[in-house]
PDB file of N, CA and C in Angstrom:
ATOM      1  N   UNK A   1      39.552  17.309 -87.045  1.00  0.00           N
ATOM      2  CA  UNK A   1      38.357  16.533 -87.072  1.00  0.00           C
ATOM      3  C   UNK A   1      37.447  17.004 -85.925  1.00  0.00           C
ATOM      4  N   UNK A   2      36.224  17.057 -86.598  1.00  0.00           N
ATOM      5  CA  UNK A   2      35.030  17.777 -85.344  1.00  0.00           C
ATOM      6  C   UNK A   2      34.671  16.374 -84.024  1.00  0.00           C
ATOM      7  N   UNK A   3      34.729  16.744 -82.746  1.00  0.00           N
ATOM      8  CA  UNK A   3      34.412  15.172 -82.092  1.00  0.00           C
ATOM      9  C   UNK A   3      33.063  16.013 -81.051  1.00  0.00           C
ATOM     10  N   UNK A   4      32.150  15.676 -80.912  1.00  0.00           N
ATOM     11  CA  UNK A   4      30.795  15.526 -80.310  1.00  0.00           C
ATOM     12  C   UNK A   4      31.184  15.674 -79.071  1.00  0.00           C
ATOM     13  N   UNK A   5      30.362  16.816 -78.115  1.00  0.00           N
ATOM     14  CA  UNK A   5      30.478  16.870 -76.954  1.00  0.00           C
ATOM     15  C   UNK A   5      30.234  15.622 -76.356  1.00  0.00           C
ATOM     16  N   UNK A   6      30.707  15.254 -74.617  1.00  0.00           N
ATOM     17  CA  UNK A   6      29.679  14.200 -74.293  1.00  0.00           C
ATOM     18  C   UNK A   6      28.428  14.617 -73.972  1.00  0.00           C
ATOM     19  N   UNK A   7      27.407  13.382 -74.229  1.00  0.00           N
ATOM     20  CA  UNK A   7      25.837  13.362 -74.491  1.00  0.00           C
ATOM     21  C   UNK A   7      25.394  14.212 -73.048  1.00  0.00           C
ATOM     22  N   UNK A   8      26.394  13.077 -71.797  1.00  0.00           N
ATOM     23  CA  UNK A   8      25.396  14.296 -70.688  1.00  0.00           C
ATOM     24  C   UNK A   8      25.736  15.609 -70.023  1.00  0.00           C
ATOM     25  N   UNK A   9      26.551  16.190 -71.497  1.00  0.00           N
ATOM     26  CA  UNK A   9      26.738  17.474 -71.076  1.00  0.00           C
ATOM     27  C   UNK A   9      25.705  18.323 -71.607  1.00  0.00           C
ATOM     28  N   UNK A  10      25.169  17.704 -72.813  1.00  0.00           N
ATOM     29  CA  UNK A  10      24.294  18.100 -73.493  1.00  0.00           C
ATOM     30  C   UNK A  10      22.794  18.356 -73.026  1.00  0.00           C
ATOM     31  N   UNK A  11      22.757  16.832 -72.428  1.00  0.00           N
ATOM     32  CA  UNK A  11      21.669  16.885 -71.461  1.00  0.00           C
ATOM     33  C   UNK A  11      21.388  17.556 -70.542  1.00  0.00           C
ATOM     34  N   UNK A  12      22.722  18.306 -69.321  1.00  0.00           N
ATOM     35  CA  UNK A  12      22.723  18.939 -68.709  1.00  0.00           C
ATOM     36  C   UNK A  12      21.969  20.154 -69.144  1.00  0.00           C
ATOM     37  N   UNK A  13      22.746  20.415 -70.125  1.00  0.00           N
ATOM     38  CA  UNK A  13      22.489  21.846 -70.724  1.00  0.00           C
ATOM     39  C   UNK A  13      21.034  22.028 -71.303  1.00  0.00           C
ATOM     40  N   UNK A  14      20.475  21.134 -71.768  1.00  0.00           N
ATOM     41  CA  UNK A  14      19.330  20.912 -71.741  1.00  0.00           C
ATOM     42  C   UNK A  14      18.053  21.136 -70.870  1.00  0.00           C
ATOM     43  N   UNK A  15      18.120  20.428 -70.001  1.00  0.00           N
ATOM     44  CA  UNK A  15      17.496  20.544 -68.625  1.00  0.00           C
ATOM     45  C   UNK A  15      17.543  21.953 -67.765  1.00  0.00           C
ATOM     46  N   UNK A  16      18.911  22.548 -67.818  1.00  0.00           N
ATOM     47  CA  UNK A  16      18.979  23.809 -67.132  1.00  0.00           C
ATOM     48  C   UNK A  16      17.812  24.817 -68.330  1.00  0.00           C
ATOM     49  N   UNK A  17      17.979  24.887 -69.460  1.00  0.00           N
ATOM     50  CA  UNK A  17      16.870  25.655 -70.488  1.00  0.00           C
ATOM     51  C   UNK A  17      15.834  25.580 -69.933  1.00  0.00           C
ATOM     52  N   UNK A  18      14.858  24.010 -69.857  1.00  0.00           N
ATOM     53  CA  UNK A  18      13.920  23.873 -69.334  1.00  0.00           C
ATOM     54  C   UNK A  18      13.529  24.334 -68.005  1.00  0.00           C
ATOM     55  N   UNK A  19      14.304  24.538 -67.037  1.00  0.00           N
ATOM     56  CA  UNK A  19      13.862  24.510 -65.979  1.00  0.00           C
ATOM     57  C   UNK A  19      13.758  25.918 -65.966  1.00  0.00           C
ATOM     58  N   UNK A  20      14.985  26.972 -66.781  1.00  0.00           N
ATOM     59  CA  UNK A  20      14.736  28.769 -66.304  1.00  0.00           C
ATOM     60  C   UNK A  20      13.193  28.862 -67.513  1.00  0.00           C
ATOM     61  N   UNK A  21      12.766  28.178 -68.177  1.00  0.00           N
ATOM     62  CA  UNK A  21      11.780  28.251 -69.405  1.00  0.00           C
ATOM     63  C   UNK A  21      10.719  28.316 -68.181  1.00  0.00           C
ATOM     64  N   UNK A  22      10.642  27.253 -67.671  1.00  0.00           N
ATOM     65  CA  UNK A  22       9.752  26.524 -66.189  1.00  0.00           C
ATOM     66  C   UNK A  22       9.684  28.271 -65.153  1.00  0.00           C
ATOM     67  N   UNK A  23      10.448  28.517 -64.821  1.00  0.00           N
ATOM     68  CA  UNK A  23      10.453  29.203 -63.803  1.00  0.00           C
ATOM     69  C   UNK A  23       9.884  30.744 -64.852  1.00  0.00           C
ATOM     70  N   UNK A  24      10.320  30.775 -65.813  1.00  0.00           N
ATOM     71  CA  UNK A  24      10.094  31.915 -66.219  1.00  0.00           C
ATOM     72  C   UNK A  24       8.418  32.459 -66.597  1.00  0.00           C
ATOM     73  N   UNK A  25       8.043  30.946 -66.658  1.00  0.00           N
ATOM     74  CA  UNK A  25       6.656  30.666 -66.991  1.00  0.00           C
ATOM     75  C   UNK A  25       5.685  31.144 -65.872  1.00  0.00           C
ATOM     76  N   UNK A  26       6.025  30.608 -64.778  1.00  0.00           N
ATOM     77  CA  UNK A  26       5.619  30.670 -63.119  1.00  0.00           C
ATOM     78  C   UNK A  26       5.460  31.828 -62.943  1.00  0.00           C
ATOM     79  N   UNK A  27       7.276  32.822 -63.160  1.00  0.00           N
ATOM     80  CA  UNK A  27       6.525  34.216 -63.060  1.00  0.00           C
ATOM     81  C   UNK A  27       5.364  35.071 -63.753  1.00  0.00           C
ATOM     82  N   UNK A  28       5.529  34.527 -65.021  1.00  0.00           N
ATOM     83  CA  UNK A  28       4.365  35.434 -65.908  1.00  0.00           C
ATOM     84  C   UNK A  28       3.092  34.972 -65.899  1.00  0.00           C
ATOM     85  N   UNK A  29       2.892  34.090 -65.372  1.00  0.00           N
ATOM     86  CA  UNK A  29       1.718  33.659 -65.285  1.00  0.00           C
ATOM     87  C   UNK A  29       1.409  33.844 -63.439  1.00  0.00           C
ATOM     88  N   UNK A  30       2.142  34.353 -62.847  1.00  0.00           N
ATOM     89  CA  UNK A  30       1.121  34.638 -61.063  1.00  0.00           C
ATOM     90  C   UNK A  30       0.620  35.520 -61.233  1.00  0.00           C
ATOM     91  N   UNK A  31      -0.264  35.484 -60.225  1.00  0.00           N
ATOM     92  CA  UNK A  31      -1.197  36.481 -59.874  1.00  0.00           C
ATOM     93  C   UNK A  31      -0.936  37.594 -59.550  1.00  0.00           C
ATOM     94  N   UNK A  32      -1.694  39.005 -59.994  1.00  0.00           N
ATOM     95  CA  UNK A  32      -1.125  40.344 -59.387  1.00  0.00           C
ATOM     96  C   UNK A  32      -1.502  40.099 -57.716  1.00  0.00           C
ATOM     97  N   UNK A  33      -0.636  40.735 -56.997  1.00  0.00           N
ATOM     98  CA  UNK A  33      -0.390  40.808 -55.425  1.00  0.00           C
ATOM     99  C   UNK A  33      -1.790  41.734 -55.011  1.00  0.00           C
ATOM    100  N   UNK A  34      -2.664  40.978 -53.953  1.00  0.00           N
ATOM    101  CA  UNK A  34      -2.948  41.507 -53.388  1.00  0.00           C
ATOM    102  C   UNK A  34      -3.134  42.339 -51.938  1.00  0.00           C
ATOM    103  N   UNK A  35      -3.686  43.267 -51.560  1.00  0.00           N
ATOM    104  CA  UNK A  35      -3.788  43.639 -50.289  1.00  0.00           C
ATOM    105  C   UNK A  35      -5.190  44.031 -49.738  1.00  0.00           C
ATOM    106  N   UNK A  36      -5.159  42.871 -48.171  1.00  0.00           N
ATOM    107  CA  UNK A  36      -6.487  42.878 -47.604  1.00  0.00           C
ATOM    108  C   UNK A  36      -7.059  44.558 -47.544  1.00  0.00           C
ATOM    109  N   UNK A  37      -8.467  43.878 -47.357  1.00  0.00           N
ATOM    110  CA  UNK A  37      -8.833  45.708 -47.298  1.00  0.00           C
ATOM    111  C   UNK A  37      -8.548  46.249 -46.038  1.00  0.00           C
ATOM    112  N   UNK A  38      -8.453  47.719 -45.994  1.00  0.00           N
ATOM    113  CA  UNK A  38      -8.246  48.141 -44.788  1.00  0.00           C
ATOM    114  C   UNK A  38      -8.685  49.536 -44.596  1.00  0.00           C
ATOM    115  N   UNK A  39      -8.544  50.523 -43.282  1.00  0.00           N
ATOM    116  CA  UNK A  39      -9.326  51.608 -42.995  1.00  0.00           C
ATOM    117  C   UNK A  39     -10.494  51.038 -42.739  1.00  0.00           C
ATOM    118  N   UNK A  40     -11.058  50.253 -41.671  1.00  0.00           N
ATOM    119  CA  UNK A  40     -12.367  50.306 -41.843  1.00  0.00           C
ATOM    120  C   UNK A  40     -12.894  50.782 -41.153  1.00  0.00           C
ATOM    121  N   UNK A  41     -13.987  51.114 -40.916  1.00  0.00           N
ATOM    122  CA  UNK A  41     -14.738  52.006 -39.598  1.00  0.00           C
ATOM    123  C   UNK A  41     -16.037  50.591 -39.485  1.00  0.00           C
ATOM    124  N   UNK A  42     -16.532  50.466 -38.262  1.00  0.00           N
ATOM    125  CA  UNK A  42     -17.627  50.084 -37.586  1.00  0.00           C
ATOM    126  C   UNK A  42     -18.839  50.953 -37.017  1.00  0.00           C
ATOM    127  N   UNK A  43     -19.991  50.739 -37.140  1.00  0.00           N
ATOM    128  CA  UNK A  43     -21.084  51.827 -36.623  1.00  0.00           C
ATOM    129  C   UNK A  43     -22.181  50.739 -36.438  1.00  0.00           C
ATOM    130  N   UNK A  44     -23.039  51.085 -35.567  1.00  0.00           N
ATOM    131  CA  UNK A  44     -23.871  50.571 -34.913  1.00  0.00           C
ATOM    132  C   UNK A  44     -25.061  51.289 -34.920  1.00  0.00           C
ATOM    133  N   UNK A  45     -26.764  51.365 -35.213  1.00  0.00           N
ATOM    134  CA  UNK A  45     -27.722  51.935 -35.271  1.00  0.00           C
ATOM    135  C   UNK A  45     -28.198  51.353 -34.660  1.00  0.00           C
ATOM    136  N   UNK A  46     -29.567  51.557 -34.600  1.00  0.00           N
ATOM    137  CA  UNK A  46     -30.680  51.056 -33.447  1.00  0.00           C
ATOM    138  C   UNK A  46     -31.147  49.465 -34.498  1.00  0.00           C
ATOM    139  N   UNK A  47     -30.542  49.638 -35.743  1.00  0.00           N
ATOM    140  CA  UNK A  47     -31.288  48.120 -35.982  1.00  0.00           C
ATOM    141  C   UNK A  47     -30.317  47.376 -36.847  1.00  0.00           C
ATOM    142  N   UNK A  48     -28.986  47.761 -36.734  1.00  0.00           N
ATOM    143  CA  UNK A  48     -27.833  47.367 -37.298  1.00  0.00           C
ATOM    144  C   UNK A  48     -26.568  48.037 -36.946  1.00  0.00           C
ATOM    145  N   UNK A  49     -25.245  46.545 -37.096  1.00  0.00           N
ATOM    146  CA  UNK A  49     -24.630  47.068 -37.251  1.00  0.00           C
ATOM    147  C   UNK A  49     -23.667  46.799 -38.774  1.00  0.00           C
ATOM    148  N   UNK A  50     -22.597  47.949 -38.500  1.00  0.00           N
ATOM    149  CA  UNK A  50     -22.259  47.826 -40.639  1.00  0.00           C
ATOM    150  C   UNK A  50     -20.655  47.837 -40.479  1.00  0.00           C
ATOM    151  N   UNK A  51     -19.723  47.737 -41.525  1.00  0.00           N
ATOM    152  CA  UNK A  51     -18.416  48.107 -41.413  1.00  0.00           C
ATOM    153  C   UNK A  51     -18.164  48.720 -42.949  1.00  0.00           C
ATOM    154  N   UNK A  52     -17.473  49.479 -42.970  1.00  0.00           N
ATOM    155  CA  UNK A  52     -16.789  50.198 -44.460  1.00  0.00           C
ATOM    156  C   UNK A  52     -15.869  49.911 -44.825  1.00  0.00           C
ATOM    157  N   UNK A  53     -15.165  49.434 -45.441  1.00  0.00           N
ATOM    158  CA  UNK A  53     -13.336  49.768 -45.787  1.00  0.00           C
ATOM    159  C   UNK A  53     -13.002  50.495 -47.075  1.00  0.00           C
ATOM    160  N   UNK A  54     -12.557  51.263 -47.019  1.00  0.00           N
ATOM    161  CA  UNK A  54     -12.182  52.078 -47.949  1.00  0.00           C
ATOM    162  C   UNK A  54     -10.814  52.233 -48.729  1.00  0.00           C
ATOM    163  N   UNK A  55      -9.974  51.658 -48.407  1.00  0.00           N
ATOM    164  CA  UNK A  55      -8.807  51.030 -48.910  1.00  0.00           C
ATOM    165  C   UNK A  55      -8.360  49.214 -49.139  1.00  0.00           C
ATOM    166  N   UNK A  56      -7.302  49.106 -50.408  1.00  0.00           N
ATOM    167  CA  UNK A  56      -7.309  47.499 -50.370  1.00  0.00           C
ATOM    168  C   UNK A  56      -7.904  47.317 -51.204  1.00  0.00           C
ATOM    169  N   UNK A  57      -7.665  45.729 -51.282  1.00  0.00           N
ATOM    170  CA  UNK A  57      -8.631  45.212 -52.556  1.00  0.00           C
ATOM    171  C   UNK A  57      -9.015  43.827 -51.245  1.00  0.00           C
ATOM    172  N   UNK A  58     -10.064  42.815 -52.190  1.00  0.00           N
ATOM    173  CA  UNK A  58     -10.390  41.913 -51.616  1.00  0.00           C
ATOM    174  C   UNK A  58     -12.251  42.232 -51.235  1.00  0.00           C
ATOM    175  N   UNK A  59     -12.542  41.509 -49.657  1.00  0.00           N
ATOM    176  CA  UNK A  59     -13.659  41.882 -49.033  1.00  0.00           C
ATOM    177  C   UNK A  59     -13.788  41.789 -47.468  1.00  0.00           C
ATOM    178  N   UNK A  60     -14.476  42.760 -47.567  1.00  0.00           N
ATOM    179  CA  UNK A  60     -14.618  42.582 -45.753  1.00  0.00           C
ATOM    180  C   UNK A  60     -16.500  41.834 -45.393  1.00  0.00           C
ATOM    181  N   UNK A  61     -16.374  41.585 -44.370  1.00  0.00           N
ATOM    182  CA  UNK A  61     -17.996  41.856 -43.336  1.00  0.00           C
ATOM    183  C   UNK A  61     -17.932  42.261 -41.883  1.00  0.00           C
ATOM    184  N   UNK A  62     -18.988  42.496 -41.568  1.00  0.00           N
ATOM    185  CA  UNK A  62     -19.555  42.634 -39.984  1.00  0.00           C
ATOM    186  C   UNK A  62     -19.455  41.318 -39.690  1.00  0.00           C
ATOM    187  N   UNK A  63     -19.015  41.586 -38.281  1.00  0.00           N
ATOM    188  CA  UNK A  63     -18.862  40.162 -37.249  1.00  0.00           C
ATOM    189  C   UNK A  63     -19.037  40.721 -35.998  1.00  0.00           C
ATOM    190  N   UNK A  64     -20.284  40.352 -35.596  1.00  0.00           N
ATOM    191  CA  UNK A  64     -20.575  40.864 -34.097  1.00  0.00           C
ATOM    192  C   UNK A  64     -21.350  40.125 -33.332  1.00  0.00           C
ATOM    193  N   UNK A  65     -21.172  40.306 -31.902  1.00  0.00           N
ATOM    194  CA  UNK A  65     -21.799  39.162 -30.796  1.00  0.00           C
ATOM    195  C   UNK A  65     -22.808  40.021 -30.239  1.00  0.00           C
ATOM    196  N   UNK A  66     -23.978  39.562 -29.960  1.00  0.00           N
ATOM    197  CA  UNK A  66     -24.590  40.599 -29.375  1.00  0.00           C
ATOM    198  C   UNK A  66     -25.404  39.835 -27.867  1.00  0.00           C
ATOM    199  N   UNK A  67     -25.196  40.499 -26.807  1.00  0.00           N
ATOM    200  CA  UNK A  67     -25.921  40.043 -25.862  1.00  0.00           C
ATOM    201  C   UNK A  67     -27.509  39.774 -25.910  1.00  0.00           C
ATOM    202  N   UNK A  68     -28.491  39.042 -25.388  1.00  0.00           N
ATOM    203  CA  UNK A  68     -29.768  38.355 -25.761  1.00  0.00           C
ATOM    204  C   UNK A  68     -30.145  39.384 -24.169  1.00  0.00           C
ATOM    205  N   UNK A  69     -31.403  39.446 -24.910  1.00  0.00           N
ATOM    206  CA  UNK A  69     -32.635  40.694 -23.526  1.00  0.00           C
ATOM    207  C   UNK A  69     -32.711  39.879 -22.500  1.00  0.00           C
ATOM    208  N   UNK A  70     -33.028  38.281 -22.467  1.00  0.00           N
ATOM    209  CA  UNK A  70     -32.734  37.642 -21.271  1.00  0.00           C
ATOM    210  C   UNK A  70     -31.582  37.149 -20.946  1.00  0.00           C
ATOM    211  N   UNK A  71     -30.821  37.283 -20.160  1.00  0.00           N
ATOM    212  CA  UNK A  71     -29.361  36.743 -19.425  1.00  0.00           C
ATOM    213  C   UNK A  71     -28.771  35.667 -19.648  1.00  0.00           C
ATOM    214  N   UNK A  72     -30.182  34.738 -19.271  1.00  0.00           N
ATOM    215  CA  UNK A  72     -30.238  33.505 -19.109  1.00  0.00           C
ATOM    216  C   UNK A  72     -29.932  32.664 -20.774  1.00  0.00           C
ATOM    217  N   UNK A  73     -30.426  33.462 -21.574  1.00  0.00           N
ATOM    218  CA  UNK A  73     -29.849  33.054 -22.630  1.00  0.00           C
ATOM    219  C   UNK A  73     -28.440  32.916 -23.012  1.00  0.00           C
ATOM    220  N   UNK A  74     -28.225  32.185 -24.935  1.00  0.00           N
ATOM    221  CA  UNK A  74     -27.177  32.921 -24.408  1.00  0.00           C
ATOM    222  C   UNK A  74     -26.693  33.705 -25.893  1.00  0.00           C
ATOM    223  N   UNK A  75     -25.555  34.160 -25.602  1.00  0.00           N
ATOM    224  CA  UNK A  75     -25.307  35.604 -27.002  1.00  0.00           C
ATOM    225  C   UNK A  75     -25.413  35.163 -28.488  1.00  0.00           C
ATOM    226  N   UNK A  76     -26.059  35.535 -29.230  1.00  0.00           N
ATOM    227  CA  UNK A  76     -26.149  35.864 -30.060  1.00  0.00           C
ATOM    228  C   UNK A  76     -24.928  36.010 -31.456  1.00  0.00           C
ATOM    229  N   UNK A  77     -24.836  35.513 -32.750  1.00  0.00           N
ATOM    230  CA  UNK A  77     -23.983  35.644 -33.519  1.00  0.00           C
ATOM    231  C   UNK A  77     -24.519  36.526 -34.690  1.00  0.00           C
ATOM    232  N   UNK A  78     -24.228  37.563 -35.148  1.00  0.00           N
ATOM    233  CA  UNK A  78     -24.694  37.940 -36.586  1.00  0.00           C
ATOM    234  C   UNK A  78     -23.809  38.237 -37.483  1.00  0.00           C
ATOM    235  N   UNK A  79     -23.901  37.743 -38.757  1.00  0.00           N
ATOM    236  CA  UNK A  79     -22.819  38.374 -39.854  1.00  0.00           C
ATOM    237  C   UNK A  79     -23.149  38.903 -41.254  1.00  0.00           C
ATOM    238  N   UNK A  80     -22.734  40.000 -41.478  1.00  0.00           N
ATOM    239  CA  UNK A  80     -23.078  40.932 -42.354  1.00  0.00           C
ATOM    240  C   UNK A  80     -22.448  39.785 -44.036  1.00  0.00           C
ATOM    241  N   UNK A  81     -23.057  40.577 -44.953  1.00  0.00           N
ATOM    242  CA  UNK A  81     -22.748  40.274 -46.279  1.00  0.00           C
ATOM    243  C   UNK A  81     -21.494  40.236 -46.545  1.00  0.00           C
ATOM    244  N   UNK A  82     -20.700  40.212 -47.644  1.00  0.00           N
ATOM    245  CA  UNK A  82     -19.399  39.711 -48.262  1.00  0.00           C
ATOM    246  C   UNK A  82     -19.112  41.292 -49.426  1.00  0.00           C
ATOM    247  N   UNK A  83     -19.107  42.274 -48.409  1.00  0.00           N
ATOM    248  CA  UNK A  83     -18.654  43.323 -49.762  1.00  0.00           C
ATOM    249  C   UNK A  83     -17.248  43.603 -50.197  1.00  0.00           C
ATOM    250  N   UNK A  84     -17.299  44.651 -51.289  1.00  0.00           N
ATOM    251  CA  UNK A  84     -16.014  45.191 -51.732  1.00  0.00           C
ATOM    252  C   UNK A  84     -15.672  45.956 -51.179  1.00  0.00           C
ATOM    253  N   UNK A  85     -14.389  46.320 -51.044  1.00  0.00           N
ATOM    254  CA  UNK A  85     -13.692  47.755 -50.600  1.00  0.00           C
ATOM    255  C   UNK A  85     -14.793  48.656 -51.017  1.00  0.00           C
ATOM    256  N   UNK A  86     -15.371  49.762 -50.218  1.00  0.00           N
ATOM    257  CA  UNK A  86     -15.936  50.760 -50.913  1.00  0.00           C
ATOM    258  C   UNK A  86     -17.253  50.766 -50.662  1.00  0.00           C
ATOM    259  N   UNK A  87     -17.666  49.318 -50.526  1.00  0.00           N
ATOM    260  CA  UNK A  87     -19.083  49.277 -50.096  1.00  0.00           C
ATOM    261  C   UNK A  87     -19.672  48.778 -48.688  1.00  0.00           C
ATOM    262  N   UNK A  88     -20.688  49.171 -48.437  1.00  0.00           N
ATOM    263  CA  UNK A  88     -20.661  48.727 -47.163  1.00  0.00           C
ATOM    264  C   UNK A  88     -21.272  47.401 -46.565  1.00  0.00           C
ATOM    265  N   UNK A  89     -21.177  46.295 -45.268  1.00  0.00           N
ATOM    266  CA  UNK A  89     -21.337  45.215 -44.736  1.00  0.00           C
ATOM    267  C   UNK A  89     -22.570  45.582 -43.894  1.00  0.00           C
ATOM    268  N   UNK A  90     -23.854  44.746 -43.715  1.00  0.00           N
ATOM    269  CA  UNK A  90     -24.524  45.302 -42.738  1.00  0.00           C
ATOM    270  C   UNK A  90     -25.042  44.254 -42.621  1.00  0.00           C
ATOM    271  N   UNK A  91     -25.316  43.972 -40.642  1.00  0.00           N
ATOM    272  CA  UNK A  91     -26.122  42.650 -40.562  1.00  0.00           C
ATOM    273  C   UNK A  91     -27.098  43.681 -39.162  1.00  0.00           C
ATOM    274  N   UNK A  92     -28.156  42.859 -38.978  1.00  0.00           N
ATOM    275  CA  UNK A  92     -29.157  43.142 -38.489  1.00  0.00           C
ATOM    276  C   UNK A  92     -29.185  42.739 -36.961  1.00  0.00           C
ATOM    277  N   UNK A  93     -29.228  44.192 -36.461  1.00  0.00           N
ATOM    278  CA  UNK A  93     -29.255  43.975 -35.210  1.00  0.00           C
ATOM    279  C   UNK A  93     -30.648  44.303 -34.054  1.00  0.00           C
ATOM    280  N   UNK A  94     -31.520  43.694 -33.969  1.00  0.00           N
ATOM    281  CA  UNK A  94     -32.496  44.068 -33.614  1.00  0.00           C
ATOM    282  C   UNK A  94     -33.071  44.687 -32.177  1.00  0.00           C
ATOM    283  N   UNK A  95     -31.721  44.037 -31.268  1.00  0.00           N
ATOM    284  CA  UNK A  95     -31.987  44.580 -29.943  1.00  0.00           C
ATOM    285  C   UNK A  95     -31.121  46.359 -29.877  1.00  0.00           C
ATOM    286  N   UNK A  96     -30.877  46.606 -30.446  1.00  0.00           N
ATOM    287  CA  UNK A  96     -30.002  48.096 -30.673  1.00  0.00           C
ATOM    288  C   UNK A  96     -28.641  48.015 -30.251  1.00  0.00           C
ATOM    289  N   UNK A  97     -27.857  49.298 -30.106  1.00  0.00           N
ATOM    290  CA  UNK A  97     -26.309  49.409 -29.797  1.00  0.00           C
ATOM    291  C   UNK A  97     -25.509  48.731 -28.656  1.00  0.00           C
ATOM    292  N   UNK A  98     -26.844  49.102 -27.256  1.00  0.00           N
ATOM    293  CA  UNK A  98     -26.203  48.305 -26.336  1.00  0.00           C
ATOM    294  C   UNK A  98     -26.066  46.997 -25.971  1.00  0.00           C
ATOM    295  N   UNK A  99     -26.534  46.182 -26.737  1.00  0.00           N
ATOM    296  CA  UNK A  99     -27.068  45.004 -26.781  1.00  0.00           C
ATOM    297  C   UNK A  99     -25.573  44.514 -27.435  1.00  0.00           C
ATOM    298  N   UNK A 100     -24.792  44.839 -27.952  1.00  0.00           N
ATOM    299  CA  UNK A 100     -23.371  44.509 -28.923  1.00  0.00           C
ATOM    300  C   UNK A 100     -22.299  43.915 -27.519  1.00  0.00           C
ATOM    301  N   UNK A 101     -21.678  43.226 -27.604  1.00  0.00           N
ATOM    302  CA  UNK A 101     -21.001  42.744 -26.841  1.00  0.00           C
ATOM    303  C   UNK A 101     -19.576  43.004 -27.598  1.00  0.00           C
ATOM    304  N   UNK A 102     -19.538  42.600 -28.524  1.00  0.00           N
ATOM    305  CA  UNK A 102     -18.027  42.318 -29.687  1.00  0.00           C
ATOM    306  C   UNK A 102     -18.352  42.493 -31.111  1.00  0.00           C
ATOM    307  N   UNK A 103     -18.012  43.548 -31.689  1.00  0.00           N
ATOM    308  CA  UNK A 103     -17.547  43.277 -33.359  1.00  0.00           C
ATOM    309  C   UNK A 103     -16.218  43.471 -33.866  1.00  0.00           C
ATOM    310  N   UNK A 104     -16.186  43.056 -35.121  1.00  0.00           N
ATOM    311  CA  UNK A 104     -14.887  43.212 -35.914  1.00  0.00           C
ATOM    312  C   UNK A 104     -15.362  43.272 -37.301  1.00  0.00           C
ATOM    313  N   UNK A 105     -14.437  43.169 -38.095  1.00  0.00           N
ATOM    314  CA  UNK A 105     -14.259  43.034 -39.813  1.00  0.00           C
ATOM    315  C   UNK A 105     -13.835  41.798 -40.039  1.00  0.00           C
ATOM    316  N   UNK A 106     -14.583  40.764 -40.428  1.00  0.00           N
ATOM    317  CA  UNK A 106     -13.951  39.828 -40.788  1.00  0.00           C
ATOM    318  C   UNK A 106     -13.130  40.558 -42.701  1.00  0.00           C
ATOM    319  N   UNK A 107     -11.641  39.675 -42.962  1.00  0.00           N
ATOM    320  CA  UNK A 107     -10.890  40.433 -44.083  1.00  0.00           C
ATOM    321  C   UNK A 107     -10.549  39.157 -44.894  1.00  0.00           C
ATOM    322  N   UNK A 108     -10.575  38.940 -46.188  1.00  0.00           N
ATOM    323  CA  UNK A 108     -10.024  38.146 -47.329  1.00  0.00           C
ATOM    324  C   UNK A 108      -9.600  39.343 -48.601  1.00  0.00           C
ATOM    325  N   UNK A 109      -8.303  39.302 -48.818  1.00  0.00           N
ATOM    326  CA  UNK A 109      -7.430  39.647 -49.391  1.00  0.00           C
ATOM    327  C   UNK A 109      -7.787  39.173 -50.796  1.00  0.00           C
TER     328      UNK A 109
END
């Protein structure tokens, strides 16, 4: 005579399906991996400065402090556009090169 598992073995077994179904889902559906951009170079002209990155995915900008012609003031913030790998960031610097106190790349991946 056939006799019926018990119910909460069934259930067990149940639930474990769902949950690798669950997890299996999670993987196929994330996101491809990214990586911040990188290689970048910085340059400075008489009426800007810019940054490049040429590797990576994501975006970079210019982030630079620039000292003010009077002292007494005080420094200055400028920040370049939101580009792609590949293209370039440029914010406007009007007192020229020496006038730069600090830049960087700001990076989002």
């Amino acid at each position: 005579m056939f006799t019926k598992p018990p119910t909460h073995r069934r259930r067990v077994t149940g639930l474990a399906a769902v949950a690798a179904t669950a997890a299996g889902m999670t993987l196929a559906l994330a996101p491809a991996a990214h990586a911040a951009p990188g290689d970048c170079t910085v340059s400075s002209t008489s009426g800007s400065v810019s940054s490049l990155c040429t590797s990576g995915t994501g975006l970079h900008r210019i982030h630079a402090v620039l000292n003010p012609l009077d002292p007494r003031l005080p420094q200055r913030i400028v920040l370049g556009n939101w580009a792609a790998v590949g293209q370039t960031s440029t914010a406007a610097n009007p007192w020229g090169p020496s006038y730069v106190a600090n830049v960087w790349v700001d990076l989002i991946d």
